[in-house]
Protein backbone atom coordinates (compact mmCIF):
# COMPACT_ATOMS: atom_id res chain seq x y z
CA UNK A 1 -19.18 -7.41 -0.21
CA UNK A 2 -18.34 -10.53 2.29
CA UNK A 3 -19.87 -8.66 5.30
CA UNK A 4 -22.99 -8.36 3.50
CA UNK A 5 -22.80 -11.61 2.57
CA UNK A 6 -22.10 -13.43 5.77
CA UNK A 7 -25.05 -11.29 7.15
CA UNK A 8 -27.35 -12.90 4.55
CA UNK A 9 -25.97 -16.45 5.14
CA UNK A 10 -26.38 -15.71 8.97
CA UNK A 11 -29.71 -14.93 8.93
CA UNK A 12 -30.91 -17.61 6.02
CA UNK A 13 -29.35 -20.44 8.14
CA UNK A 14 -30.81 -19.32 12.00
CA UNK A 15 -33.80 -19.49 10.24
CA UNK A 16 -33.77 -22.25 8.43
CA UNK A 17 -31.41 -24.77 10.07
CA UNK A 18 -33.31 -26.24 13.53
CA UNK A 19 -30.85 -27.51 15.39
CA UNK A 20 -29.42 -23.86 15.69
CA UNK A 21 -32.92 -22.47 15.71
CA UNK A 22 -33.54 -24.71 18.98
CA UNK A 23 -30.16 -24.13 20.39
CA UNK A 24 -30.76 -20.38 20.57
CA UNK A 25 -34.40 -20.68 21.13
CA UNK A 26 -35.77 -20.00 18.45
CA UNK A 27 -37.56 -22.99 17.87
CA UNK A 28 -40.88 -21.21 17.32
CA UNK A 29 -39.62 -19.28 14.64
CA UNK A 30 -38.43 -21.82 11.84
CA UNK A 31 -40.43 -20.65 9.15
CA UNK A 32 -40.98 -17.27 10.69
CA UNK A 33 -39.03 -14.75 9.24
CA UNK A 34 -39.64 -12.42 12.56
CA UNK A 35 -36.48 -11.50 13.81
CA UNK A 36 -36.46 -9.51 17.73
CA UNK A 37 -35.88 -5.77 17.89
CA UNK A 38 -31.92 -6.28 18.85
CA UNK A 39 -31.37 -8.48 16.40
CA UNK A 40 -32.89 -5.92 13.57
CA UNK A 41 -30.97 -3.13 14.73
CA UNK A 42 -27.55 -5.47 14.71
CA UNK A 43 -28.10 -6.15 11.03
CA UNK A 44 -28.81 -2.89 10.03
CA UNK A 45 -25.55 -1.67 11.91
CA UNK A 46 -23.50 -4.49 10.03
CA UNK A 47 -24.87 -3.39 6.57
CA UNK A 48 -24.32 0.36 7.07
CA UNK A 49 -20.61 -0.64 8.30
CA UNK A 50 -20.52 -2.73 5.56
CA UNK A 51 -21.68 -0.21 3.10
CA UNK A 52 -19.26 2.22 4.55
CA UNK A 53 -16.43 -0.38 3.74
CA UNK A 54 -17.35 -0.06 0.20
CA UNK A 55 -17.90 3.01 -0.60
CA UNK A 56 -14.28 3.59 0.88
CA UNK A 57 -12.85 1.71 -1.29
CA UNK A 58 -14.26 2.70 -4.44
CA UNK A 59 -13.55 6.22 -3.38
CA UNK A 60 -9.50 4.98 -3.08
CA UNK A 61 -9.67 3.19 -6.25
CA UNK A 62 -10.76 6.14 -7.94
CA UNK A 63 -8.02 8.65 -6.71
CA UNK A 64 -4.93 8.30 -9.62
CA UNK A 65 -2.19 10.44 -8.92
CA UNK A 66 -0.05 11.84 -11.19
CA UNK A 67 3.15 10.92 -12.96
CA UNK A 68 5.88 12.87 -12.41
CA UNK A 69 7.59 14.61 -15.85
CA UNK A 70 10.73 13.95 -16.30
CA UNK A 71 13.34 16.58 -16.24
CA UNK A 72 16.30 16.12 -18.81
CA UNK A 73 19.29 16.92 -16.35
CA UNK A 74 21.38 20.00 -17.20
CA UNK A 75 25.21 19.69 -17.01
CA UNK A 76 28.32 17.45 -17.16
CA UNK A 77 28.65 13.84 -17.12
CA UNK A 78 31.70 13.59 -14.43
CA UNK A 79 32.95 10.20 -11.74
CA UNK A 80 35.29 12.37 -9.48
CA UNK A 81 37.51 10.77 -7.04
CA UNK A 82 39.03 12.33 -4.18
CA UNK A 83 42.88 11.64 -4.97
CA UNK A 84 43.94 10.01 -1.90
CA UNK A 85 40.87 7.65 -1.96
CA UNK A 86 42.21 4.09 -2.23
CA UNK A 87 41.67 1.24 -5.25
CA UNK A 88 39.77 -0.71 -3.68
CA UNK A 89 37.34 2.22 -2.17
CA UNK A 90 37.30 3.58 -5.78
CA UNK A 91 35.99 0.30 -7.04
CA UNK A 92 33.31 -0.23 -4.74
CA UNK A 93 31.98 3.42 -5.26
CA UNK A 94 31.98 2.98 -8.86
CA UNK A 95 29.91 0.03 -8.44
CA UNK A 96 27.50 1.83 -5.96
CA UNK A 97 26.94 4.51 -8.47
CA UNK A 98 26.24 2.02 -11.20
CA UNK A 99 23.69 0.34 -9.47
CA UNK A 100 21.94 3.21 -8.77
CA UNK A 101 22.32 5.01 -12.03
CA UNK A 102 20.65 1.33 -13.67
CA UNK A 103 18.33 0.80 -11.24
CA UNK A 104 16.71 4.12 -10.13
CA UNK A 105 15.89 7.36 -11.47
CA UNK A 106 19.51 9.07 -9.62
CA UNK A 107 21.37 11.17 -12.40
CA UNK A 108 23.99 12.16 -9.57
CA UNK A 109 25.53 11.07 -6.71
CA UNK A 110 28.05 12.62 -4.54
CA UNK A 111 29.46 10.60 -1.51
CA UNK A 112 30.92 12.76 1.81
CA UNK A 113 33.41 11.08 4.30
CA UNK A 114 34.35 13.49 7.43
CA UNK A 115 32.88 15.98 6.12
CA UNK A 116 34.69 16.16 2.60
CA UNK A 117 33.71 15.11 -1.07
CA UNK A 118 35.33 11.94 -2.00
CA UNK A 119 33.52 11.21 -5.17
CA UNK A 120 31.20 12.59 -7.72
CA UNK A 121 29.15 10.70 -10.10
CA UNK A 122 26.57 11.55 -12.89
CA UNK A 123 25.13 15.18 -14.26
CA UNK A 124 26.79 18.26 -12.08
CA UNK A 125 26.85 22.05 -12.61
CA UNK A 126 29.32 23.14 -16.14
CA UNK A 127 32.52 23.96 -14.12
């Protein structure tokens, strides 16, 4: 993982690299590999949290959930207008129930205006 990397960069290069060994003053430890009590306990911390991390997300790559079946719809194929519906109105629904009916899963569609049915589109219950 990058957080156990970094860790393992971190500590190679304050131990290795003087001019930050002698900037935190650590100049007596260059080729010491001594590290003080807080600092032990910080990497330890970082790699459980970093462990953690990981197992996480193997744990969410191995969930798979299931497909859905598919369920042939039962009835008639209908595109029901309300009578007094204009042209124009007519038109656009059409085209709103096309798009739908290509693009998703929808099989029907029914559209309500003020609280009546002006169009119904796709499978519906044998009359």
């Amino acid at each position: 993982s990058a957080g156990v990397l970094g860790l393992a960069l971190n500590r190679a290069w304050l131990f290795t690299h003087p001019v930050a060994a002698a900037a935190t003053g650590n100049a007596g430890r260059l080729l010491k590999l001594a590290a003080e009590g807080s600092q032990t306990r910080a990497d330890v911390l970082c790699l459980l949290c970093a462990a953690s991390l990981v197992f996480t997300g193997l744990s969410w790559k191995a969930i798979e959930s299931r497909r859905p079946e598919p369920v042939k719809p039962q009835g008639d194929d209908c595109l029901a207008f309300q009578e007094v519906l204009p042209a124009e109105a007519r038109r656009e629904l059409e085209w709103a129930w096309t798009a739908a009916a290509a693009s998703t899963s929808c099989v029907s569609m029914a559209v309500f205006y003020n609280g009546e049915c002006v169009m119904q589109a796709g499978a519906r219950a044998p009359a």
